[in-house]
N, C-alpha and C. Protein backbone atom coordinates (compact mmCIF):
# COMPACT_ATOMS: atom_id res chain seq x y z
N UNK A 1 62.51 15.44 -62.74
CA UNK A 1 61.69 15.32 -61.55
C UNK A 1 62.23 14.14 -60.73
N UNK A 2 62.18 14.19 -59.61
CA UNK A 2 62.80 13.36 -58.44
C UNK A 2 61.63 12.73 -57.69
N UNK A 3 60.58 13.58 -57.42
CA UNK A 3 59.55 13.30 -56.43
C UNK A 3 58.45 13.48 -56.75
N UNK A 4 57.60 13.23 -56.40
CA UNK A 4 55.87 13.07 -56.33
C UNK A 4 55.53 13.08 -55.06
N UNK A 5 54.54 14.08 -54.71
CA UNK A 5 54.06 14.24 -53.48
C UNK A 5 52.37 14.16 -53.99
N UNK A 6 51.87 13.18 -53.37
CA UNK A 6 50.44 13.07 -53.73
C UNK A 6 49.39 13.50 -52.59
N UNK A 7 48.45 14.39 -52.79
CA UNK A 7 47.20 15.05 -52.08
C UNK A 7 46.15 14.64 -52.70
N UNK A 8 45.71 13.25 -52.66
CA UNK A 8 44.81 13.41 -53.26
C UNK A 8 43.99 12.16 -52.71
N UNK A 9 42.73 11.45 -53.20
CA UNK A 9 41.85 10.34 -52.86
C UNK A 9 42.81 8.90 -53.12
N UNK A 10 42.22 8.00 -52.61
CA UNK A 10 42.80 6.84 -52.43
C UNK A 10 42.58 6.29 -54.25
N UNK A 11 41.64 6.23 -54.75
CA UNK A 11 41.49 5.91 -56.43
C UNK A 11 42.45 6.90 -57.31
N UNK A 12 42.69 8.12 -57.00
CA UNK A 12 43.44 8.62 -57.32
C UNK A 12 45.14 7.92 -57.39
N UNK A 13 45.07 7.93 -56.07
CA UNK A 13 46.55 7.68 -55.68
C UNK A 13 46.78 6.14 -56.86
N UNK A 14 45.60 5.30 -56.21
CA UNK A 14 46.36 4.34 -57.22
C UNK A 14 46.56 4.19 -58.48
N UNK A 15 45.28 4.65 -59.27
CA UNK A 15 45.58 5.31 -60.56
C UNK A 15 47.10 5.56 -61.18
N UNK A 16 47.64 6.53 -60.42
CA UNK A 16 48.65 7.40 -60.36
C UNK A 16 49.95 5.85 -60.48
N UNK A 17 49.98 5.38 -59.00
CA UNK A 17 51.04 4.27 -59.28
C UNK A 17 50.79 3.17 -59.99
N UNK A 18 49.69 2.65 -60.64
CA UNK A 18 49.42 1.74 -61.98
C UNK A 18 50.01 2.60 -62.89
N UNK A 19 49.70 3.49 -63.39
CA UNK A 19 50.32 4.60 -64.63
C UNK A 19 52.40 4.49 -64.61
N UNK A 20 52.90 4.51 -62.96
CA UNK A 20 54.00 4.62 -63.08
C UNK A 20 54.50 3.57 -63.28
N UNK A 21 53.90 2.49 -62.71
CA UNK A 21 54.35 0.98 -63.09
C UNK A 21 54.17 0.37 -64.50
N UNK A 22 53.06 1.25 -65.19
CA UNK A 22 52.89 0.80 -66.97
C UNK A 22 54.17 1.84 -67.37
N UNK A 23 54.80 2.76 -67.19
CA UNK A 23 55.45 3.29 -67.60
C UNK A 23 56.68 3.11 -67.05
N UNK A 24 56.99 1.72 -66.60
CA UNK A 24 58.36 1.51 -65.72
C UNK A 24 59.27 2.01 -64.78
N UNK A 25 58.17 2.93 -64.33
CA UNK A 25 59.36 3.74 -63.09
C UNK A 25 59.63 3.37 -61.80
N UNK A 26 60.57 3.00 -61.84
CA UNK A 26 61.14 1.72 -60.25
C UNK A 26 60.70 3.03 -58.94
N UNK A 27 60.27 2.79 -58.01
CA UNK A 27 60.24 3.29 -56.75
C UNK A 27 60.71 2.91 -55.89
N UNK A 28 61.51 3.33 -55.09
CA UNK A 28 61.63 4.97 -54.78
C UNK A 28 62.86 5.31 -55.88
N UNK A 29 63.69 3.98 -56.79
CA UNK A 29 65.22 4.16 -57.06
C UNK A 29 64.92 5.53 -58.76
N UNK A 30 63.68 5.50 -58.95
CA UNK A 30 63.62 6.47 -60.31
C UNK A 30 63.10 7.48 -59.97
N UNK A 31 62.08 7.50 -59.11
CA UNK A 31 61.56 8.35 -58.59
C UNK A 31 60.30 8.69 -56.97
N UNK A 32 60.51 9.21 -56.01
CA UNK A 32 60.05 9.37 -54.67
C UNK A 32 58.23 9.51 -54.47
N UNK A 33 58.17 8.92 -53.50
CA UNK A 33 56.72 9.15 -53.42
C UNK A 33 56.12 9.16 -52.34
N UNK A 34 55.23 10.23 -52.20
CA UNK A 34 54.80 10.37 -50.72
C UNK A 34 53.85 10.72 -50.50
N UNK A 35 52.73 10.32 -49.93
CA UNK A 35 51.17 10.60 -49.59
C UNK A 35 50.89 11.55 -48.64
N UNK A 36 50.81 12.23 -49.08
CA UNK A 36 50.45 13.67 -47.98
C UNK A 36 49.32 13.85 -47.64
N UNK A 37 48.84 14.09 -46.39
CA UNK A 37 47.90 14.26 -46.03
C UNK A 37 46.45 13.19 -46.22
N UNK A 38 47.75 11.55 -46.36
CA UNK A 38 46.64 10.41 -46.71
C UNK A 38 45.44 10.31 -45.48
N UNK A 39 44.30 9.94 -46.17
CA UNK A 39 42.53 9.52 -45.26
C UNK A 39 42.75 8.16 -45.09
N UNK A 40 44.00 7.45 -46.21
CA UNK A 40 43.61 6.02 -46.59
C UNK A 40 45.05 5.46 -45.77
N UNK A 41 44.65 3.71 -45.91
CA UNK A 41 46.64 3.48 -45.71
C UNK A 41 47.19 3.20 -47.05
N UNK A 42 48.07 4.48 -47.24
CA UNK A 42 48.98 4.34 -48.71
C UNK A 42 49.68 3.01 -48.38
N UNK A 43 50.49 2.23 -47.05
CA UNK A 43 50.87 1.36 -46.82
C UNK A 43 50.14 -0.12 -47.72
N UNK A 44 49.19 0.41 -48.39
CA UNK A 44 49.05 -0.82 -48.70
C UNK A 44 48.59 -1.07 -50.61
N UNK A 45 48.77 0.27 -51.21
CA UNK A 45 49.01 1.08 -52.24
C UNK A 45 50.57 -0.25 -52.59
N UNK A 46 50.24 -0.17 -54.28
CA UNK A 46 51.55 -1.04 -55.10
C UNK A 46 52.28 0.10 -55.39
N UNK A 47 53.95 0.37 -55.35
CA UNK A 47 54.21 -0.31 -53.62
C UNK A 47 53.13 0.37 -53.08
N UNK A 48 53.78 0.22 -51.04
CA UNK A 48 53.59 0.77 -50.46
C UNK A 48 54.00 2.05 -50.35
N UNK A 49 53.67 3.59 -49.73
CA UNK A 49 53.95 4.59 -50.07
C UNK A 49 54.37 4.89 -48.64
N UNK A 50 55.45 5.38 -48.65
CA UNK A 50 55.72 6.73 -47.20
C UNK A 50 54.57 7.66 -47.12
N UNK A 51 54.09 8.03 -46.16
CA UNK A 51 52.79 8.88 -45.65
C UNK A 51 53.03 9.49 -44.80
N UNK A 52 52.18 11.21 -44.46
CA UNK A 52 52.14 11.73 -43.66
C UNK A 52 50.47 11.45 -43.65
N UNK A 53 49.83 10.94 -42.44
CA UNK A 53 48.42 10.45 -42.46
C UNK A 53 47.58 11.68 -42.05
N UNK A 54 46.21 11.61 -42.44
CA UNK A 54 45.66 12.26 -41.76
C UNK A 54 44.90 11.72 -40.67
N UNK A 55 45.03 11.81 -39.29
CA UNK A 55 44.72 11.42 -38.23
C UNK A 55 42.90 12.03 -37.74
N UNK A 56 42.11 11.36 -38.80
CA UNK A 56 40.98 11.59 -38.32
C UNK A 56 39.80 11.33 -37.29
N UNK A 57 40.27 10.52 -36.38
CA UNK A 57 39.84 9.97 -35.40
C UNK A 57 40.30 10.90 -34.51
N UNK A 58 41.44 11.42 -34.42
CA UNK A 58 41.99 12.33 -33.53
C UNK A 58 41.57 13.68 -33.68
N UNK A 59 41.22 14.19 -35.45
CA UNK A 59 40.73 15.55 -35.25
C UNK A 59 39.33 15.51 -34.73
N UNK A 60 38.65 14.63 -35.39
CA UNK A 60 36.86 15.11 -34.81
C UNK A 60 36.42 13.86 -33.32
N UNK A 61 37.47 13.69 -32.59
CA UNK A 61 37.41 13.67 -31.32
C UNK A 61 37.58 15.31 -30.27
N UNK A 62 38.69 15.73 -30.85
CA UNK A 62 39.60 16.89 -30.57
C UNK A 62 38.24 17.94 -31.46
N UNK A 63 37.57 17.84 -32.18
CA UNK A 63 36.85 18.80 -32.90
C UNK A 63 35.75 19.26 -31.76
N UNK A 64 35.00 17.65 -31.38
CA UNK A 64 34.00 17.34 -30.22
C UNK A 64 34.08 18.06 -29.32
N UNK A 65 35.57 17.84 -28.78
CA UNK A 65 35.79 18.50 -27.09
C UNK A 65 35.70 19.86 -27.34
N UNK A 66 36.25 20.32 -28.21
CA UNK A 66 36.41 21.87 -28.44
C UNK A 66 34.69 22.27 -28.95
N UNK A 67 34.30 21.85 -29.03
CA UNK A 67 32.52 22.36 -29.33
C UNK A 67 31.94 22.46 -28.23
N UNK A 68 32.07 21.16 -27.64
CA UNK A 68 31.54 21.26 -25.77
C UNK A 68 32.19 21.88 -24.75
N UNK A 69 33.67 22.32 -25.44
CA UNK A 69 33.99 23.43 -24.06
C UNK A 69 33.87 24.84 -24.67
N UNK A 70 33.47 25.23 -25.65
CA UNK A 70 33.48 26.74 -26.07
C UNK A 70 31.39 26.59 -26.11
N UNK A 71 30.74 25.66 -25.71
CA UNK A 71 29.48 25.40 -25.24
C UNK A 71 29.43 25.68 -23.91
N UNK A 72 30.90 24.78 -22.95
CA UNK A 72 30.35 25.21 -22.35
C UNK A 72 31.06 26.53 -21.39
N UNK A 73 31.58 27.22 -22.35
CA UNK A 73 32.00 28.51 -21.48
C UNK A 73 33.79 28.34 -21.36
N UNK A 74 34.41 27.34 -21.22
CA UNK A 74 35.46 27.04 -20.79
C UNK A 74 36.20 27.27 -21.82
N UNK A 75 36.06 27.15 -23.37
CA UNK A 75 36.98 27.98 -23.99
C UNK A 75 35.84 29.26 -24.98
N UNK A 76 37.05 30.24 -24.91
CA UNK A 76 36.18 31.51 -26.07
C UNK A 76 36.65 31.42 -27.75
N UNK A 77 37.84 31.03 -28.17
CA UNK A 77 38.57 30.83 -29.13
C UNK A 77 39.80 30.44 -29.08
N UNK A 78 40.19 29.44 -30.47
CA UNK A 78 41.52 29.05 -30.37
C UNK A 78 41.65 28.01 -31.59
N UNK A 79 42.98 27.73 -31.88
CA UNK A 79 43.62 27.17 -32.76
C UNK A 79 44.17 26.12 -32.28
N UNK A 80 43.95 24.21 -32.41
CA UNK A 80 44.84 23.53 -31.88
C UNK A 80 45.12 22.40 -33.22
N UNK A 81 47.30 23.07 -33.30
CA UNK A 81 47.28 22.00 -34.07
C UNK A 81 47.60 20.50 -34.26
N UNK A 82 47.84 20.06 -34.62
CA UNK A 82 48.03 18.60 -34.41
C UNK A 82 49.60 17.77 -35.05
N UNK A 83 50.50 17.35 -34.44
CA UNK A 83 52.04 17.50 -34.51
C UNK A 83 52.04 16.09 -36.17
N UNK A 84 52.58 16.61 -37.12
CA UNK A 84 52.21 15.23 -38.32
C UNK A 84 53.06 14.17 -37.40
N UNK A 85 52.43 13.14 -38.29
CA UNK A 85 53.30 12.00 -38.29
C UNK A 85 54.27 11.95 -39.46
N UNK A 86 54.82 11.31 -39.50
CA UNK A 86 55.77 10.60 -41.02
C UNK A 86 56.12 9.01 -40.73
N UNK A 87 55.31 8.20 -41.85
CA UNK A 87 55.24 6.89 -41.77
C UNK A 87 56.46 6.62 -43.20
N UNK A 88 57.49 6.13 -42.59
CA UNK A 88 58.52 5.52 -43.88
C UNK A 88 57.99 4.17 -43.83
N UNK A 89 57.88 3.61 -45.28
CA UNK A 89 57.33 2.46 -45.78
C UNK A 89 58.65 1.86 -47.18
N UNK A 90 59.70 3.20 -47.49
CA UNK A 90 60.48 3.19 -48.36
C UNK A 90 60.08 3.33 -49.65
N UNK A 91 59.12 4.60 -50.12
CA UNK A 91 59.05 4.83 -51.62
C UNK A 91 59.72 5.96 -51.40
N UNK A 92 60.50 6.92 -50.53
CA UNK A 92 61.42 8.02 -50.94
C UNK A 92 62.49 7.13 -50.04
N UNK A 93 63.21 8.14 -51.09
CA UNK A 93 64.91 7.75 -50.69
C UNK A 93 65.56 9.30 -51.07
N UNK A 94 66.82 9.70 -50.17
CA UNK A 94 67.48 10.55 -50.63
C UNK A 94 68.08 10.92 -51.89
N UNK A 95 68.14 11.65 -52.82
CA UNK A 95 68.79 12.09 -53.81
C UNK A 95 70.01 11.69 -53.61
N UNK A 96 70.58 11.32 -54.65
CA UNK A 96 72.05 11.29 -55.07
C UNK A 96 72.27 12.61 -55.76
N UNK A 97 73.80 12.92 -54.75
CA UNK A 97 74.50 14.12 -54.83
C UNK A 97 75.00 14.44 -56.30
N UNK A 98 74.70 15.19 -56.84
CA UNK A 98 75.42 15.62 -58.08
C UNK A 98 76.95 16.52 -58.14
N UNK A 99 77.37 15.93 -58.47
CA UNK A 99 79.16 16.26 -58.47
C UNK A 99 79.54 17.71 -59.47
């Protein structure tokens, strides 16, 4: 295994990197790590973690408007998605090429 992609709660997450640090695994140089779809700042997680955040201020602003314009007539239906971010903090690093 190369990577760890974590979906999960902030107690979780750290859980997870106490466990890798009792079990000596250097990050990112043993193995990658990345917070997907973090609520929390993994940035501040031992280490810090690379994150794709979840931008919740932005969805249930964006949730709001879309309630009050399909209220008020101005939209009928629709899908709007929201472009990720990717926050490098340096717990992934590229693979080394195997020869």
């Amino acid at each position: 295994m190369t990577a760890l992609v974590l979906h999960c709660s902030e107690p979780t997450a750290e859980a997870a990197m106490q466990h890798l640090r009792r079990l000596g695994v250097d990050i990112p140089r043993d193995l990658s790590v990345l917070a997907a779809c973090a609520s929390y700042p993994a940035d501040e997680l031992d280490p810090p973690l690379d994150t794709i955040p979840l931008p919740i201020d932005e969805m249930c602003s964006r949730a709001v408007e879309a309630a009050f314009d399909r209220i008020d007539g101005r939209v009928d239906t629709g899908v709007e998605l929201i472009a990720p971010t990717y926050l490098a903090k340096g717990s992934v690093i590229e693979p080394a090429c195997a020869s």
